[in-house]
Protein backbone atom coordinates (compact mmCIF):
# COMPACT_ATOMS: atom_id res chain seq x y z
CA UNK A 1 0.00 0.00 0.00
CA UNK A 2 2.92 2.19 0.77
CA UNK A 3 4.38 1.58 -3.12
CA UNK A 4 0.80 2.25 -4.05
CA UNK A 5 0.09 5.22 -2.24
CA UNK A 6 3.91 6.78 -3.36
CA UNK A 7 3.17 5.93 -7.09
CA UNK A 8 0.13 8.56 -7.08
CA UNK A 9 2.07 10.74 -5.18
CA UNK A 10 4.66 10.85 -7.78
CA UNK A 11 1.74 11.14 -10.72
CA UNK A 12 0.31 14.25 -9.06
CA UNK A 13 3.19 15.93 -8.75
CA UNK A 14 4.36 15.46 -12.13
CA UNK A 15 0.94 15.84 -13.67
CA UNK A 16 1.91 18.62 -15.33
CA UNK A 17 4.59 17.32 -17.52
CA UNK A 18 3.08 14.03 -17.93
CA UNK A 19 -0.17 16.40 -19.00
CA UNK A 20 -2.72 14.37 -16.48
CA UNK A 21 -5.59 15.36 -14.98
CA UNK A 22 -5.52 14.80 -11.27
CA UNK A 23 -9.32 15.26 -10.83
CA UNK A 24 -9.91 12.27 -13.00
CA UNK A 25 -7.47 9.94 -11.18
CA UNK A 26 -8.89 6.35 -10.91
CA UNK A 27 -7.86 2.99 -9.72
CA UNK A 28 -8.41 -0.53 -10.33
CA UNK A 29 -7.19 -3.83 -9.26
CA UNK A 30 -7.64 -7.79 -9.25
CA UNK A 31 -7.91 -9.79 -6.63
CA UNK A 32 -4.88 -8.72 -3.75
CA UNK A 33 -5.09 -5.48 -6.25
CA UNK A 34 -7.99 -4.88 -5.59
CA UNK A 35 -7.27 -4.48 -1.57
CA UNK A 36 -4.94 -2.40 -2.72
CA UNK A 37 -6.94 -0.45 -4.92
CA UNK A 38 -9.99 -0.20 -2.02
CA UNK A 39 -7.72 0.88 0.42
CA UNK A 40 -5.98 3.22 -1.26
CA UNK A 41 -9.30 5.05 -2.08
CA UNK A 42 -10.57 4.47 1.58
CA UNK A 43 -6.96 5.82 3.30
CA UNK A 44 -6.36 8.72 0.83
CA UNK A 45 -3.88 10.96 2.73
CA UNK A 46 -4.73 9.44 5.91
CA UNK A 47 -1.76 9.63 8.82
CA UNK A 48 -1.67 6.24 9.51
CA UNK A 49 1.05 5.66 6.27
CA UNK A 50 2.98 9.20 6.63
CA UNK A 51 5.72 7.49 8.52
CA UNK A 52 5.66 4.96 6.11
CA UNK A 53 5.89 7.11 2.87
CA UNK A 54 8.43 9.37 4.32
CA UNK A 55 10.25 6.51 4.74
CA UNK A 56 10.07 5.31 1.34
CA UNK A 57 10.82 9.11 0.03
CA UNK A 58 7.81 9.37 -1.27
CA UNK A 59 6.51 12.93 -3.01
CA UNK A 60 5.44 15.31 0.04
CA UNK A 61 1.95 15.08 -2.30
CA UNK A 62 -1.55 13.87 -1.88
CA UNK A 63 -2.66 10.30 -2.80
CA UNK A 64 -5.88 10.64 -3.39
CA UNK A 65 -7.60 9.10 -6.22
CA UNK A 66 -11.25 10.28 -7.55
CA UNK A 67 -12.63 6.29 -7.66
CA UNK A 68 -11.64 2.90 -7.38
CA UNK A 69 -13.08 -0.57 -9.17
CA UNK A 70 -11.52 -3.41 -7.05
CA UNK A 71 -12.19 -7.20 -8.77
CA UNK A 72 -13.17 -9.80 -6.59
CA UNK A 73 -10.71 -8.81 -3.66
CA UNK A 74 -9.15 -9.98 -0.57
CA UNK A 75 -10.26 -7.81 2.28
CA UNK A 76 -10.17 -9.45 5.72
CA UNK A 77 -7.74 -12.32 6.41
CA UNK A 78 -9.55 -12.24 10.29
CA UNK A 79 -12.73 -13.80 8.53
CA UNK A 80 -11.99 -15.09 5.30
CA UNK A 81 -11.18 -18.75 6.40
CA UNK A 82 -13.76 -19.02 8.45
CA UNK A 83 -16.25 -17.78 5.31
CA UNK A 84 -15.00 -20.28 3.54
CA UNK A 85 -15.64 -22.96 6.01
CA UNK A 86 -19.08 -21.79 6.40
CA UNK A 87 -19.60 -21.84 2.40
CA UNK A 88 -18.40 -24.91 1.87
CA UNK A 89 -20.65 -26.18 4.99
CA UNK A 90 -19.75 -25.67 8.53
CA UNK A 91 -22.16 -25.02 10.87
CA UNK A 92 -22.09 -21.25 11.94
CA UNK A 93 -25.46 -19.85 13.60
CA UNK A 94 -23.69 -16.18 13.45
CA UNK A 95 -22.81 -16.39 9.63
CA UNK A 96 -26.51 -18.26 9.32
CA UNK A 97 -28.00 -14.70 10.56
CA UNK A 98 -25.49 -12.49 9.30
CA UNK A 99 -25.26 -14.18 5.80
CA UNK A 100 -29.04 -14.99 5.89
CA UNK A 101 -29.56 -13.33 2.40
CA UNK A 102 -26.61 -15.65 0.78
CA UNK A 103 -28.02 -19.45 1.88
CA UNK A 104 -28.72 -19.91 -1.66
CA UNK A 105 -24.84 -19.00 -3.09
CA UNK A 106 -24.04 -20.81 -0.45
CA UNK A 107 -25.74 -24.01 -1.31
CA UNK A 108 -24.29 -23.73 -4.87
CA UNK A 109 -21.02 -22.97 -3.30
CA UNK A 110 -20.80 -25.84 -1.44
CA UNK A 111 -22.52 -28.18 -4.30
CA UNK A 112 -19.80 -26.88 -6.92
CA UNK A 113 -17.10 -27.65 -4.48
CA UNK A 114 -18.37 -30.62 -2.42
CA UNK A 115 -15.06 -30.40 -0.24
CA UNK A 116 -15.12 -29.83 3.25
CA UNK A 117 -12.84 -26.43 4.30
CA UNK A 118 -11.46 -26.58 7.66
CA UNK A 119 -10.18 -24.21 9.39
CA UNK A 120 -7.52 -24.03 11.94
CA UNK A 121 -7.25 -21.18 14.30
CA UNK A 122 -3.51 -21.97 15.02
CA UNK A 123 -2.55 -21.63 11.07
CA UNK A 124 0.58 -19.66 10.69
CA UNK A 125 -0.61 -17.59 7.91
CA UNK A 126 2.03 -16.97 5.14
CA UNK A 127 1.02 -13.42 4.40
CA UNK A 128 1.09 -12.48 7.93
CA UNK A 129 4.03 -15.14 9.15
CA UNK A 130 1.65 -15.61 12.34
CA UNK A 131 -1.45 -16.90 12.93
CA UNK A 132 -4.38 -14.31 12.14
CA UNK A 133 -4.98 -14.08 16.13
CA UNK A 134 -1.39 -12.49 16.64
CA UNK A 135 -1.45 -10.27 13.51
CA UNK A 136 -4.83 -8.18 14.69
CA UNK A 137 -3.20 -4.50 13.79
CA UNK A 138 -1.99 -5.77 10.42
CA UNK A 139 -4.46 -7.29 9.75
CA UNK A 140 -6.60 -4.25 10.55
CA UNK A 141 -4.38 -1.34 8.07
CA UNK A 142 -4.42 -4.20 5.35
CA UNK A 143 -8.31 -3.99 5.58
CA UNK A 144 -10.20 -1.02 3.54
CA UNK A 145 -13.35 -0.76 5.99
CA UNK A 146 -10.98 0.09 8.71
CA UNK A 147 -11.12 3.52 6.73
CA UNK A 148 -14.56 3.91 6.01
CA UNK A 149 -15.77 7.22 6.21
CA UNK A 150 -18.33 9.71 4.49
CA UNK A 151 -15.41 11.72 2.13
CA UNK A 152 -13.63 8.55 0.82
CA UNK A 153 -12.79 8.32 -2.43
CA UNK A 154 -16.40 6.35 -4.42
CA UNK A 155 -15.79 2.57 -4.77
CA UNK A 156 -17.32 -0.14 -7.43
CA UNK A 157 -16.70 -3.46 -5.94
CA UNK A 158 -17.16 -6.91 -8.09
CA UNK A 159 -16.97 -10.41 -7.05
CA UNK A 160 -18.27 -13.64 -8.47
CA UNK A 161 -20.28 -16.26 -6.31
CA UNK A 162 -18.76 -18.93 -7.17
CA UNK A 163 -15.03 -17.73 -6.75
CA UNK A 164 -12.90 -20.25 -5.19
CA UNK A 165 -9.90 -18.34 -4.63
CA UNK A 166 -11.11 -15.20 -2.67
CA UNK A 167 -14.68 -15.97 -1.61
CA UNK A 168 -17.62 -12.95 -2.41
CA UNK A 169 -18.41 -12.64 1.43
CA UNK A 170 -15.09 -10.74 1.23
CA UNK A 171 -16.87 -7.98 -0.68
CA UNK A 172 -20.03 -8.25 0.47
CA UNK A 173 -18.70 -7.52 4.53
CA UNK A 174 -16.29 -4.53 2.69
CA UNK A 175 -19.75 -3.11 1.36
CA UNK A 176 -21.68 -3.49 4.21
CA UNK A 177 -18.76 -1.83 6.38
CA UNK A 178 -18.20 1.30 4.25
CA UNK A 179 -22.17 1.90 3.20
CA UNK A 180 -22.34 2.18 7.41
CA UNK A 181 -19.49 4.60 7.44
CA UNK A 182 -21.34 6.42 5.18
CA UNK A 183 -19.46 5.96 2.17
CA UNK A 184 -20.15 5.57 -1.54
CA UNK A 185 -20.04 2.32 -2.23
CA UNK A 186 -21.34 0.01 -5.02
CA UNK A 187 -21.51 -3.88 -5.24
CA UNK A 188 -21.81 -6.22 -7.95
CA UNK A 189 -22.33 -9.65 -6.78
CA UNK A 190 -22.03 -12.02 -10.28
CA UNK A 191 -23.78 -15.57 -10.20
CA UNK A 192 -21.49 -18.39 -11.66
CA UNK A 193 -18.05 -16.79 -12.11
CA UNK A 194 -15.28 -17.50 -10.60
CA UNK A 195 -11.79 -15.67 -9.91
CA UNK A 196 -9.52 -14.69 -13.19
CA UNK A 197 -9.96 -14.60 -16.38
CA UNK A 198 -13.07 -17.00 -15.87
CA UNK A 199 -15.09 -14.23 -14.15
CA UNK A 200 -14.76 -12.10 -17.38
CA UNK A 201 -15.74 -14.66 -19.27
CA UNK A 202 -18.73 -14.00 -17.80
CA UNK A 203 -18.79 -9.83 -16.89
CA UNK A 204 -17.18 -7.64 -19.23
CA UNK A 205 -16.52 -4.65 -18.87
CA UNK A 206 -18.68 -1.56 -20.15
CA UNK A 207 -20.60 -1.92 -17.44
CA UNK A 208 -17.37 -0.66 -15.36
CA UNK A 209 -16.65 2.02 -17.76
CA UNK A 210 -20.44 3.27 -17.73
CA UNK A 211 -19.93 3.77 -14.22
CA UNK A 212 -16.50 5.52 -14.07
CA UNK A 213 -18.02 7.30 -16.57
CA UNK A 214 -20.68 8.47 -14.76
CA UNK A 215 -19.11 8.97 -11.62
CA UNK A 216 -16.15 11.15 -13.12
CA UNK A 217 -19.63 13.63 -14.35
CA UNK A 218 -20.85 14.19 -10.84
């Protein structure tokens, strides 16, 4: 996020010879981009990361973007696991309420993938090199709802129901998280894809572009 953060620094300060405008500025990733993508639109300029882009040497600039699209992302690695384990059909009576709308993915879910996701508290989690309990502040600046608040940047999230690789409750929590915040936030749950190249297969993209589109007018 740091690297992510610096890079718009650097194209807002040199907007003027690289002839941009930095009213239009818009982001968009896949998948762990598209955590990076969310939460750079949700921490624009926020004081958590000076320290960490002065650091870097970073440009003293902002890094704020105008939107972001993020692409079936990677949000929480608290709950993710456990989604999945629910999905794929572990008994959960807090996901039962809290998911209540999704029994029907999650029936699909768990008929497409007919494998049996446990999950292990005690995990040592590669991308935090601890288990999830002992990571809780990392785990916390990695996630874009932390940041949730009425001025952030407007965000177009997309996720397909039958992705096997980051799981949709990911997006749908994110959503949920930021609309309370009071942010503008969009979500586009698609039935039947999957993560990749399959899920555009299935969505392309005008759809995207009509909304950038739009949202770049107001």
């Amino acid at each position: 996020i740091l690297d992510t953060k610096a890079a718009i620094r650097f194209l807002r300060s040199h907007a003027g010879e690289l002839k941009l405008n930095t009213d239009k500025f818009v982001i968009m990733g896949y998948s762990s981009g598209a955590n990076l993508a969310a939460l750079a639109a949700a921490s624009s300029d926020n004081a958590a990361f000076t320290t960490g882009l002065q650091s870097l040497g970073a440009e003293e600039s902002s890094d704020k973007v105008a939107l972001a699209v993020a692409f079936y992302g990677h949000y929480n690695e608290d709950t993710h696991y456990p989604q999945y384990a629910w999905l794929t059909g572990e008994e959960n009576a807090e996901y039962d309420t809290l998911y209540a709308n999704y029994q029907a993915q999650r029936a699909a879910f768990d008929a497409a993938y007919d494998i049996p996701y446990e999950y292990d508290p005690n995990w040592v989690n590669p991308k935090l090199g601890k288990p999830n309990a002992q990571a809780k502040d990392l785990i916390d600046i990695m996630n874009p709802a932390t940041f949730g608040a009425p001025d952030n940047a407007p965000i177009l999230l997309l996720h397909g129901e039958m992705d096997s690789a980051v799981n949709f409750l990911q997006s749908v929590d994110l959503a949920r998280a930021l609309e309370a915040a009071g942010a503008d936030v969009e979500l586009i749950l698609v039935p039947e894809a999957e993560h990749g190249a399959d899920f555009h297969a299935i969505y392309g993209m005008d759809e995207v572009f009509n909304w950038i589109n739009g949202k770049l007018k107001e």
